[in-house]
N, C-alpha and C. Protein backbone atom coordinates (compact mmCIF):
# COMPACT_ATOMS: atom_id res chain seq x y z
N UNK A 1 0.82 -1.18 0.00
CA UNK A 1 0.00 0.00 0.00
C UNK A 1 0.87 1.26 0.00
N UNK A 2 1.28 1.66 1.22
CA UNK A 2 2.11 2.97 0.80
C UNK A 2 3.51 1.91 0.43
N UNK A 3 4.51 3.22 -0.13
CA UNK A 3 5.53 2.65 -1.07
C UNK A 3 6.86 3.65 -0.31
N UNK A 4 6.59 4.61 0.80
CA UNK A 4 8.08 5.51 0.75
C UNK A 4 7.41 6.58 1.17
N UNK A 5 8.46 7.28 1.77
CA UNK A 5 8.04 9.04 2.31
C UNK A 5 8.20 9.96 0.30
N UNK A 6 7.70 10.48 0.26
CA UNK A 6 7.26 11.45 -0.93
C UNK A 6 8.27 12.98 -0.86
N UNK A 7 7.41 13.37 0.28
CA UNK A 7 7.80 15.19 0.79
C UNK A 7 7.79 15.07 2.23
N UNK A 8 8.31 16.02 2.55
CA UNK A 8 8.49 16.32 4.05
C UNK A 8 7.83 18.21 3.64
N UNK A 9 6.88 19.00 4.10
CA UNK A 9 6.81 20.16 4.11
C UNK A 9 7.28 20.72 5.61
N UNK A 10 8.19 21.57 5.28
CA UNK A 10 8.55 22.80 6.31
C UNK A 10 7.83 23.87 6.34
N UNK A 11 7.75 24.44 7.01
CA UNK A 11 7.31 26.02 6.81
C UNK A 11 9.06 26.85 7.61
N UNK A 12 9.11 27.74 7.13
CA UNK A 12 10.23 28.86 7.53
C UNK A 12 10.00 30.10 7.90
N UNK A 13 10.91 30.37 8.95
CA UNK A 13 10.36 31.91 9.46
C UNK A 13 11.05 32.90 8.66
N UNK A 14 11.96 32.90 8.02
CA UNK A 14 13.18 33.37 6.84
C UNK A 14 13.81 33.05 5.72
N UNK A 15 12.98 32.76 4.66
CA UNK A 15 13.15 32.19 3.88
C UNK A 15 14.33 32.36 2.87
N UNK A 16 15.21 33.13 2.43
CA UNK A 16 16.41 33.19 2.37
C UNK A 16 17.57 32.59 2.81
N UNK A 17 17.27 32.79 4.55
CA UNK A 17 18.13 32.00 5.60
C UNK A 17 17.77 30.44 5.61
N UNK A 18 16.90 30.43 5.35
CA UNK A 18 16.25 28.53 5.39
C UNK A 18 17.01 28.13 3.71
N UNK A 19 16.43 28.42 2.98
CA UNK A 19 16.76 28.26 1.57
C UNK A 19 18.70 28.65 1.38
N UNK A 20 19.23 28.88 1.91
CA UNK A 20 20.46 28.82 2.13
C UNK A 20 21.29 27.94 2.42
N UNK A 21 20.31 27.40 4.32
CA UNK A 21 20.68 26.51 4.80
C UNK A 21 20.66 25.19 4.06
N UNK A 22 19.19 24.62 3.74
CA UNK A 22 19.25 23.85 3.19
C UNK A 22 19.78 23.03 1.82
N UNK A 23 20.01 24.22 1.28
CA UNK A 23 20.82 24.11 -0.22
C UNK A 23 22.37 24.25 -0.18
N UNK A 24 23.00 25.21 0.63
CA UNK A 24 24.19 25.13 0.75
C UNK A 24 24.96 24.48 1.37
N UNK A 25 24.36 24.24 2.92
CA UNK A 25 24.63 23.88 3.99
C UNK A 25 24.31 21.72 3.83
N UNK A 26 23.64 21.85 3.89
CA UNK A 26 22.96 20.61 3.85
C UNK A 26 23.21 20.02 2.21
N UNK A 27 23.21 20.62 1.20
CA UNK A 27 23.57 20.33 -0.08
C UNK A 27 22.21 19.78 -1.12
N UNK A 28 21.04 20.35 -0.59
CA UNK A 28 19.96 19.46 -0.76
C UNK A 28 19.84 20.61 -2.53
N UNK A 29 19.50 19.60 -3.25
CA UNK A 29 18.74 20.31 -4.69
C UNK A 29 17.93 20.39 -4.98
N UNK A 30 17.70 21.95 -5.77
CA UNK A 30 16.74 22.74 -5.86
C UNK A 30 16.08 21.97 -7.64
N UNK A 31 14.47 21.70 -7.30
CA UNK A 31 13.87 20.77 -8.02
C UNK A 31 13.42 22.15 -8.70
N UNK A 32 12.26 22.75 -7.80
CA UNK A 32 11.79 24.30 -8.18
C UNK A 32 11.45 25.35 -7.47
N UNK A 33 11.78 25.92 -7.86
CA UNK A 33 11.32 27.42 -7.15
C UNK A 33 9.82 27.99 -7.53
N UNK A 34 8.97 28.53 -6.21
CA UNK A 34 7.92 28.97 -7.31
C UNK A 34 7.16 30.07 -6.02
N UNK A 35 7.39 31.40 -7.04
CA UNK A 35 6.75 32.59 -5.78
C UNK A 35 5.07 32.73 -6.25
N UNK A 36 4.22 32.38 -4.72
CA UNK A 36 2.99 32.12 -5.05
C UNK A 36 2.45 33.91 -4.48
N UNK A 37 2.06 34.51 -5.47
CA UNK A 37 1.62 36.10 -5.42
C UNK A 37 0.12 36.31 -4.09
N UNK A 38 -0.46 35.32 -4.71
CA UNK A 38 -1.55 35.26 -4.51
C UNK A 38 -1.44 34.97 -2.41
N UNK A 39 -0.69 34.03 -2.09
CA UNK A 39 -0.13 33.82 -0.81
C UNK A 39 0.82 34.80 -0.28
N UNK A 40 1.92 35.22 -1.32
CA UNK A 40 2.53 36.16 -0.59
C UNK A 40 3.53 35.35 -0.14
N UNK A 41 4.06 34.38 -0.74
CA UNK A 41 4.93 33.18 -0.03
C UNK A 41 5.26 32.63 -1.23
N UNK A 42 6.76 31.72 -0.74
CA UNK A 42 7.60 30.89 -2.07
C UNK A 42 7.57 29.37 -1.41
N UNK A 43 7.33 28.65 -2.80
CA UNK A 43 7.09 27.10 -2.26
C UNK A 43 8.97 26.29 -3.20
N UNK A 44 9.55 26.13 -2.50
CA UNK A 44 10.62 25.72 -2.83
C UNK A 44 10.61 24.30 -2.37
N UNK A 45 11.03 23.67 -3.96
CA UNK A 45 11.04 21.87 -3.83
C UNK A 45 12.31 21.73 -3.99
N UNK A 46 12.69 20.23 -2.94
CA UNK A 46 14.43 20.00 -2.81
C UNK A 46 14.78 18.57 -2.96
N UNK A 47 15.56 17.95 -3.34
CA UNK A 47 15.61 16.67 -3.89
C UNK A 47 16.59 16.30 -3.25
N UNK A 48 16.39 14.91 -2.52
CA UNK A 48 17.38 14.13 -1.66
C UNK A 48 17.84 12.99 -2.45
N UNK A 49 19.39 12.65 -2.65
CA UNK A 49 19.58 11.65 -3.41
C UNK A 49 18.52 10.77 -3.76
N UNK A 50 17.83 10.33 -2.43
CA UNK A 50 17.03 8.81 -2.71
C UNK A 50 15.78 9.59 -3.63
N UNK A 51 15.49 10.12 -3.94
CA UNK A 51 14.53 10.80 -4.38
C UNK A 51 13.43 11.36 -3.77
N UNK A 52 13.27 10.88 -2.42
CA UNK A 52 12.48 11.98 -1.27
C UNK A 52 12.82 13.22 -1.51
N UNK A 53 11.90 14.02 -1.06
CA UNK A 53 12.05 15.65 -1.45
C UNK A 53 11.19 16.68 -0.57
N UNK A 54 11.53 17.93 -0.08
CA UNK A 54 11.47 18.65 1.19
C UNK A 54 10.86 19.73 0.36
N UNK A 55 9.63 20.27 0.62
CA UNK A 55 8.72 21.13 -0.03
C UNK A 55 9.47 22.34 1.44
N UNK A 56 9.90 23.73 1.19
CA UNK A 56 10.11 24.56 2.11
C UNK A 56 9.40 25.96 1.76
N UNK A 57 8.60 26.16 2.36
CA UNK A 57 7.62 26.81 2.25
C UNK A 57 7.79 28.49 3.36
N UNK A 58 7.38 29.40 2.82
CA UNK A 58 7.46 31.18 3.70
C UNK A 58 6.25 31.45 3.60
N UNK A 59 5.73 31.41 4.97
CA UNK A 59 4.21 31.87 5.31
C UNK A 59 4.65 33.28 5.93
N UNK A 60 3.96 34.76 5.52
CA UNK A 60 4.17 35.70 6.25
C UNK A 60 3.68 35.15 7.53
N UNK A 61 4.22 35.94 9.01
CA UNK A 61 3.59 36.03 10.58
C UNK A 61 2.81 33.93 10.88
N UNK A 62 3.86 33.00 10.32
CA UNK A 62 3.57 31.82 11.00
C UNK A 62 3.90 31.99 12.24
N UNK A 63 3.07 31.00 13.49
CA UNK A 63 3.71 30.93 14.59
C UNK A 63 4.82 30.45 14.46
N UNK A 64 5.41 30.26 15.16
CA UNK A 64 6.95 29.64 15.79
C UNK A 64 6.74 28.03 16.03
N UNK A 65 7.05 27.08 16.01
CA UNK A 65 7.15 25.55 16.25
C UNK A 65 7.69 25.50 17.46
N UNK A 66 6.29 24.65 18.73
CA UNK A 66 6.75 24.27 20.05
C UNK A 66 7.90 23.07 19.85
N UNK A 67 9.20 23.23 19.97
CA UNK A 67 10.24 22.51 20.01
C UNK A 67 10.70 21.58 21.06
N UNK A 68 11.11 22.68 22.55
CA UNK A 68 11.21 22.28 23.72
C UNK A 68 10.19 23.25 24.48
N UNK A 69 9.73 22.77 25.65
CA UNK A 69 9.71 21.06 25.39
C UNK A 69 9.03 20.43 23.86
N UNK A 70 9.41 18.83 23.67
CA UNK A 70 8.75 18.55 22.94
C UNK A 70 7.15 18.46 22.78
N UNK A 71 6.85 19.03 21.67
CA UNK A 71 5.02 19.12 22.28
C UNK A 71 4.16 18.08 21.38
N UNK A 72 3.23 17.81 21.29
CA UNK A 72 2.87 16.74 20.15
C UNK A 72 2.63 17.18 18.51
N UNK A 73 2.69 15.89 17.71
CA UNK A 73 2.95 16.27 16.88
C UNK A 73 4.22 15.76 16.36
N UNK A 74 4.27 15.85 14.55
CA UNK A 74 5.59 15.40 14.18
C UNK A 74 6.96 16.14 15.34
N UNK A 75 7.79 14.88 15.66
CA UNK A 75 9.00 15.40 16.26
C UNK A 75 10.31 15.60 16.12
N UNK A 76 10.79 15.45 14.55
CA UNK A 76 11.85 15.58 14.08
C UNK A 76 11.89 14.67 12.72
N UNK A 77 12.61 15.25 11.70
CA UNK A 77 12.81 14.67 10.66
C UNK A 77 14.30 14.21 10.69
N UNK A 78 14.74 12.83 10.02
CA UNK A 78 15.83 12.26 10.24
C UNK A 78 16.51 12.16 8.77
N UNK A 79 17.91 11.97 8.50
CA UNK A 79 18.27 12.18 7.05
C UNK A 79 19.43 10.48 7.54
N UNK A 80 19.30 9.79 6.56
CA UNK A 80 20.39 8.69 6.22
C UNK A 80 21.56 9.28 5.95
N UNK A 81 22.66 8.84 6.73
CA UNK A 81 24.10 8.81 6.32
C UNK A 81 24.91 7.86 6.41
N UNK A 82 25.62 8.00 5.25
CA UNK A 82 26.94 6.77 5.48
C UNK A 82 27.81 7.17 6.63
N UNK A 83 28.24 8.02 6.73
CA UNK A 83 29.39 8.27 7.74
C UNK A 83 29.15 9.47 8.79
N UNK A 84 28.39 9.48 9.56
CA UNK A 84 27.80 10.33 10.50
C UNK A 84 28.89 12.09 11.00
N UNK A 85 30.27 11.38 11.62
CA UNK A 85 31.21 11.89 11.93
C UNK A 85 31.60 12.94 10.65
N UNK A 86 31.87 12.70 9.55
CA UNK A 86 31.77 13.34 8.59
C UNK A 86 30.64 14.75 8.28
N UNK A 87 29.70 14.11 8.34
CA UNK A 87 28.74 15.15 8.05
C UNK A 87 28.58 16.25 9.25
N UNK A 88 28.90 15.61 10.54
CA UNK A 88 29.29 16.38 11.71
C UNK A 88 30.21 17.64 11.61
N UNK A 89 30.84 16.89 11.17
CA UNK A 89 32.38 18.16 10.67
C UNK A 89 31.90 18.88 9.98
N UNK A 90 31.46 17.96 8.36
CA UNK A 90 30.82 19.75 7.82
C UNK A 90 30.04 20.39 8.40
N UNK A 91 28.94 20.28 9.24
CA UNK A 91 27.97 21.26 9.87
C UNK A 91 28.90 21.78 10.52
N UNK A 92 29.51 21.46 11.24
CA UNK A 92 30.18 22.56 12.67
C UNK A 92 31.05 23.18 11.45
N UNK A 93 31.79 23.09 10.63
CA UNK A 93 32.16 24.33 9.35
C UNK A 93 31.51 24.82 9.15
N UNK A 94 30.70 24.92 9.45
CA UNK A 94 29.20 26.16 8.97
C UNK A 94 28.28 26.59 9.69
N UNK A 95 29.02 26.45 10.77
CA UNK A 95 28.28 26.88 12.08
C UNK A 95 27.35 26.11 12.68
N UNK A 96 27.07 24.77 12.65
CA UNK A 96 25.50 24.74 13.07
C UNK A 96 26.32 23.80 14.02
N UNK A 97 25.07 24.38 15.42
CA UNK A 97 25.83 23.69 16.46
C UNK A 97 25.22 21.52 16.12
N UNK A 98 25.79 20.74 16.83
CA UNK A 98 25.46 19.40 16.74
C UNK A 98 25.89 18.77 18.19
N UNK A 99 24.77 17.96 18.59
CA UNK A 99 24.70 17.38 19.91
C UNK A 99 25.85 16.50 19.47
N UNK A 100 26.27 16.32 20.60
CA UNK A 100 27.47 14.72 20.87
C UNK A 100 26.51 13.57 19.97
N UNK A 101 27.28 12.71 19.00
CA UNK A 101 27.16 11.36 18.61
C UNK A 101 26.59 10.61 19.58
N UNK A 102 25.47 9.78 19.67
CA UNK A 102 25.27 8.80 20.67
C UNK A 102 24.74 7.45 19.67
N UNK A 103 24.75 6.57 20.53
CA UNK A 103 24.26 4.73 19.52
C UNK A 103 23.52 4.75 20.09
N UNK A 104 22.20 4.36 19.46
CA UNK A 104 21.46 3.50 19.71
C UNK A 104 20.87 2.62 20.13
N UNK A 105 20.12 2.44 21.41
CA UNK A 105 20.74 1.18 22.03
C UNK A 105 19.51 -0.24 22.01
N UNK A 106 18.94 0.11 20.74
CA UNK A 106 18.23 -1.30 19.88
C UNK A 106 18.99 -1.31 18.57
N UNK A 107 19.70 -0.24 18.59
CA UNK A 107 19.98 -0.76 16.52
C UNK A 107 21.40 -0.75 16.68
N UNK A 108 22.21 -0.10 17.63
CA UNK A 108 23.25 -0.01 17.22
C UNK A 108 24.26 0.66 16.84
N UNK A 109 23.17 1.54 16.03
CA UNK A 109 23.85 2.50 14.84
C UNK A 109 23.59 3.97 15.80
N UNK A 110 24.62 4.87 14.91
CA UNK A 110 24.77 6.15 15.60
C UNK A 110 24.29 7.03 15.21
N UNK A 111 23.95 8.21 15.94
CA UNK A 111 23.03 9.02 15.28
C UNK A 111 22.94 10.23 16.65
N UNK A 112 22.54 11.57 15.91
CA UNK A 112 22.52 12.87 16.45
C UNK A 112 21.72 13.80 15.97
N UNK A 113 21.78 14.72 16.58
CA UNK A 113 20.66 16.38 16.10
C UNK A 113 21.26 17.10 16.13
N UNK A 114 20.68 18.07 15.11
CA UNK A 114 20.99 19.27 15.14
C UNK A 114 19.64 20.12 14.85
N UNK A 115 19.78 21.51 14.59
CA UNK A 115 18.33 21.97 14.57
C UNK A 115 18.86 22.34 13.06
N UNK A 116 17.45 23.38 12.26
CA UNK A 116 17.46 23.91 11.20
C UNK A 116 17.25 25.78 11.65
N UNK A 117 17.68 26.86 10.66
CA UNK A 117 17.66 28.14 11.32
C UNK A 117 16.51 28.66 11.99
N UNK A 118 15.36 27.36 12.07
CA UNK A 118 14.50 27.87 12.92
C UNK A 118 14.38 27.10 13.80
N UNK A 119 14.90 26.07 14.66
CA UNK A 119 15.06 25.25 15.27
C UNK A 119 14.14 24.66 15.15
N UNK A 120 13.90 23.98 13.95
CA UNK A 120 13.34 22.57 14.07
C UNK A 120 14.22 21.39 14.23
N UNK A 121 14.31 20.20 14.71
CA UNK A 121 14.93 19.29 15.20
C UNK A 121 15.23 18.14 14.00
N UNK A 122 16.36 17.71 13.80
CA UNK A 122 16.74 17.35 12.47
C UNK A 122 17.63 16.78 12.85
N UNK A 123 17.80 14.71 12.85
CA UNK A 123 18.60 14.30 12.82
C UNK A 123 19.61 13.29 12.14
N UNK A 124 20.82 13.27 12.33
CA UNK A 124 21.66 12.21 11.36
C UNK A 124 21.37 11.18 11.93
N UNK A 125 21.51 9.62 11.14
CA UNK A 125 21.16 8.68 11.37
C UNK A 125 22.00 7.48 10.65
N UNK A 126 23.03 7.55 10.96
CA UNK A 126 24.35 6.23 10.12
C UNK A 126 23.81 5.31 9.67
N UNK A 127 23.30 4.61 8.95
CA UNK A 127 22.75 3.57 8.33
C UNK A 127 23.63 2.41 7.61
N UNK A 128 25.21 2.93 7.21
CA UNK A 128 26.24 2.16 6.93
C UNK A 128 26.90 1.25 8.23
């Protein structure tokens, strides 16, 4: 029945600064750009190797996302990596702070957070 995650939609409080992050920072590609007049907002599509893809969206005056505490509701989006430590390094080159590495302690595997420029909660997840 279902087959795979599709999109993940964000919303952003700065859309420049988000669209930065995610494209430069993170390396994610830009599928399309598209400024909706009528909203007053840009719907930007981003393509993850596997072919999942992150719709990032600028709502004028959105609230803010209850983070901490965690409140209900989706609680973080996670990204596959081969080499965790790696991708660690590049974020902290680019400023973004990243919690200590920790394992897993049903799978094994290692994995961490970091936030996005609006602190949403976003983590690596070693899968190699």
């Amino acid at each position: 029945m279902l087959k795979g995650i599709h999109h993940v939609a964000i919303i952003c409080g700065d859309y420049p600064r988000s669209k930065a992050f995610y494209t430069q920072v993170l390396g994610l590609k830009i599928i399309a750009e598209n400024y909706r007049q009528a909203r007053d907002s840009y719907k930007l599509d981003l393509a993850l190797p596997d072919g999942s893809q992150i719709e990032l969206f600028s709502f004028n005056a959105a609230p803010s996302r209850p983070s901490f505490p965690e409140a209900q509701g989706l609680r973080h989006l996670a990204f596959k990596v081969d080499d965790i430590k790696q991708v660690v390094q590049h974020l902290q080159q680019h400023g973004v702070e990243v919690e200590p590495i920790r394992v897993d302690e049903y799978t094994n595997k290692q994995y961490t957070f970091f936030s996005d420029p609006d602190g949403l909660p976003l983590e690596l997840y070693q899968t190699a």
